[in-house]
C-alpha atoms as a PDB file:
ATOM      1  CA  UNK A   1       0.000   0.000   0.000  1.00  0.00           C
ATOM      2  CA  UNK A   2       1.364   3.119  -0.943  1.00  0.00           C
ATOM      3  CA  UNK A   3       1.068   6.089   2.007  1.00  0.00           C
ATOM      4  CA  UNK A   4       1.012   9.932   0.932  1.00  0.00           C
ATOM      5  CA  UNK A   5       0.853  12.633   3.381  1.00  0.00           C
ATOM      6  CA  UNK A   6      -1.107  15.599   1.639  1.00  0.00           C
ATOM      7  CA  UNK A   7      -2.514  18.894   3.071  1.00  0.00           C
ATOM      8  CA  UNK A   8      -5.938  20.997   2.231  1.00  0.00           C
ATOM      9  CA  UNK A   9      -6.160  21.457  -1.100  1.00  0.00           C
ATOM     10  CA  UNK A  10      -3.442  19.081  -2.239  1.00  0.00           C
ATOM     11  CA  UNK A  11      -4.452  16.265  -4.818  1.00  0.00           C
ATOM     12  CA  UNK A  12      -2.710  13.017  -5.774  1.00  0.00           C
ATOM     13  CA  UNK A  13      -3.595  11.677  -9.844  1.00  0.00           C
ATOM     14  CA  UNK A  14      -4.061   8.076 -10.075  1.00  0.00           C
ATOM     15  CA  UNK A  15      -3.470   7.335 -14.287  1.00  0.00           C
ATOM     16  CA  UNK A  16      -3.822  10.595 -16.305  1.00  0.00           C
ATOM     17  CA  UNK A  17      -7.270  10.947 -15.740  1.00  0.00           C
ATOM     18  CA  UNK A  18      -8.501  10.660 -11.852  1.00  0.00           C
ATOM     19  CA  UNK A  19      -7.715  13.312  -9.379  1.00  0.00           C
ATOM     20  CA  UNK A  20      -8.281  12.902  -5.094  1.00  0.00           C
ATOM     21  CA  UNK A  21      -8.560  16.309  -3.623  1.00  0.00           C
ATOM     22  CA  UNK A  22      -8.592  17.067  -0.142  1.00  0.00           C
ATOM     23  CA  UNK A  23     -11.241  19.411   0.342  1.00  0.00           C
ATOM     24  CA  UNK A  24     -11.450  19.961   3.899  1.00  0.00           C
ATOM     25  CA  UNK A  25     -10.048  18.109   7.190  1.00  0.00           C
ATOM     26  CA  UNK A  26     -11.603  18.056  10.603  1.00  0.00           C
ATOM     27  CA  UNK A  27     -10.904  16.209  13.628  1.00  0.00           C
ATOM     28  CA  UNK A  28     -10.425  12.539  12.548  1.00  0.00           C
ATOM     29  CA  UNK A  29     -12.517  12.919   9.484  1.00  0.00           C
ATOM     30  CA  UNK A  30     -10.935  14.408   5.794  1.00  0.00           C
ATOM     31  CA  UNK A  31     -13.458  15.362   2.707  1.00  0.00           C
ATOM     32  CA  UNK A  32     -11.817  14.053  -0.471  1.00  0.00           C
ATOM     33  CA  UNK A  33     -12.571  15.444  -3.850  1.00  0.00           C
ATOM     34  CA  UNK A  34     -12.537  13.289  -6.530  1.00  0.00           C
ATOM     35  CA  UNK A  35     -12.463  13.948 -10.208  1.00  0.00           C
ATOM     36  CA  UNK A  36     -12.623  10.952 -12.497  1.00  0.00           C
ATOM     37  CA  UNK A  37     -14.149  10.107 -15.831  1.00  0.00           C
ATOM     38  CA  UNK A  38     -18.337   9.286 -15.771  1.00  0.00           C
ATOM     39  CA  UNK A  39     -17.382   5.933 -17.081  1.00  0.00           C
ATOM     40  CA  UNK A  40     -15.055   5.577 -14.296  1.00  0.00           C
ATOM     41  CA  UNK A  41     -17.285   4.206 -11.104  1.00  0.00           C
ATOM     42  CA  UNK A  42     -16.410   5.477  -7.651  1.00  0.00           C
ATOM     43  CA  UNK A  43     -18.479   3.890  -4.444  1.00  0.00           C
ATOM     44  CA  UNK A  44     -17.476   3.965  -0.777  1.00  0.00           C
ATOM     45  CA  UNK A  45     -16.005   1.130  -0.229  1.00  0.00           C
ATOM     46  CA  UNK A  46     -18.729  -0.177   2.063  1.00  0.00           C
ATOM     47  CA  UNK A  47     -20.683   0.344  -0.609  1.00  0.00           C
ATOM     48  CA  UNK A  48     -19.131  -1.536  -3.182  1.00  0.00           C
ATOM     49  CA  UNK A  49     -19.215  -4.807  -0.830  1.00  0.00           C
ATOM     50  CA  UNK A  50     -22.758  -4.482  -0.498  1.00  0.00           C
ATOM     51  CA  UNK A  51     -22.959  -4.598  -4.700  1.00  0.00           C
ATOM     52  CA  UNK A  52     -20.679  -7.243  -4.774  1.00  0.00           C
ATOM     53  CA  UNK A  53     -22.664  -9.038  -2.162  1.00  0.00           C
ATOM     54  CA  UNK A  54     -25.965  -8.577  -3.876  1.00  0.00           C
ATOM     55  CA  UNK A  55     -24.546  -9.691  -7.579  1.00  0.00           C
ATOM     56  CA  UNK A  56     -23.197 -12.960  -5.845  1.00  0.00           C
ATOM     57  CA  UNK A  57     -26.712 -13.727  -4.560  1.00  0.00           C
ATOM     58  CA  UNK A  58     -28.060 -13.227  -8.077  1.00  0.00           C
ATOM     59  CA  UNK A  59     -26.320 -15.608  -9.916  1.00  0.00           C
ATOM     60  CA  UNK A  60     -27.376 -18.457  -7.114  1.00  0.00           C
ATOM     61  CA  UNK A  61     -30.888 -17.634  -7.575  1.00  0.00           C
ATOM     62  CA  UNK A  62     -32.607 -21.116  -8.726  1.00  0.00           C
ATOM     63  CA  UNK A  63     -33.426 -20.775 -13.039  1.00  0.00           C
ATOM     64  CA  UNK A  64     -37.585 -21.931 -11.669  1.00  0.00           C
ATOM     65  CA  UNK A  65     -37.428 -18.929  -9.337  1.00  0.00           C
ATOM     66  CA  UNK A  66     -36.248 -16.299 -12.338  1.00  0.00           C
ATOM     67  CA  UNK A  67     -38.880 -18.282 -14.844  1.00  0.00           C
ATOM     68  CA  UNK A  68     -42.050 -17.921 -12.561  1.00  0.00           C
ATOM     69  CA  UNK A  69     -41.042 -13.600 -12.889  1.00  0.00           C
ATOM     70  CA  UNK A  70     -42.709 -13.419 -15.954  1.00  0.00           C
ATOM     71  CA  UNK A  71     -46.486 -13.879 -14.352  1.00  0.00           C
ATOM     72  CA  UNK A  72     -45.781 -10.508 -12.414  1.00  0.00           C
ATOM     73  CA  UNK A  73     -45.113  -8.256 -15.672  1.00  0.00           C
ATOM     74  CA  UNK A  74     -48.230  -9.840 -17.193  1.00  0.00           C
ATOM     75  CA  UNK A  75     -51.294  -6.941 -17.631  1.00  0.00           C
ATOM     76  CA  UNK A  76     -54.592  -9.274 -17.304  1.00  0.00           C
ATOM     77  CA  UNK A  77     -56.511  -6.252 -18.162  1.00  0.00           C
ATOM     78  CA  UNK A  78     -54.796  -5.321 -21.584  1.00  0.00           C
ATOM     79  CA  UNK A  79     -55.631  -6.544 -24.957  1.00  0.00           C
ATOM     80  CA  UNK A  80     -53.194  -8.892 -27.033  1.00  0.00           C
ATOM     81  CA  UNK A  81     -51.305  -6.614 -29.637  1.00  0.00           C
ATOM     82  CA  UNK A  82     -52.610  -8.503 -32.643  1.00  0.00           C
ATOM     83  CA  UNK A  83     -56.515  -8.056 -31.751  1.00  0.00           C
ATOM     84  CA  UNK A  84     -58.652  -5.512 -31.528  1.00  0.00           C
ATOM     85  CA  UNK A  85     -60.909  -4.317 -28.392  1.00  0.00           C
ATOM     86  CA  UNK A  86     -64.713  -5.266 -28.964  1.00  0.00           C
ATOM     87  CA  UNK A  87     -66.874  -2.508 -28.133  1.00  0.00           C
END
């Protein structure tokens, strides 16, 4: 791990294109800035667990279970697209 001391309004540039700022320090607690890319994700790290978490507990869900979701997006009170409404 690599360990850089910085002040307020210091940065450190990770690649050419993301930039941590610290904004403001106070107590025990620092505000980073940081300036990346939009295609460039950035989660707390908490966060990011709680994705990775989820995602993990997707992919075990049981093929039946994912099968039997179809039944909720179906409109029982719409008409097919190929026939017409009787008046």
């Amino acid at each position: 791990m690599l360990i850089l001391s910085r002040k307020i309004n210091e940065s450190i540039m990770i690649g050419d294109q993301i930039e941590i700022s610290i904004v403001d320090i106070k107590g025990d607690q620092i505000k980073l800035g940081i300036n990346a890319p939009k295609n460039v994700k950035v989660y707390r790290k908490e966060v990011y667990v709680a994705i990775q978490e989820e995602n993990i507990e997707a992919v075990k869900a049981r093929p039946d279970a994912i099968a039997g979701l179809g039944t909720l997006f179906t409109n029982t009170n719409s008409t097919p697209p190929n026939e017409k409404k009787k008046e």
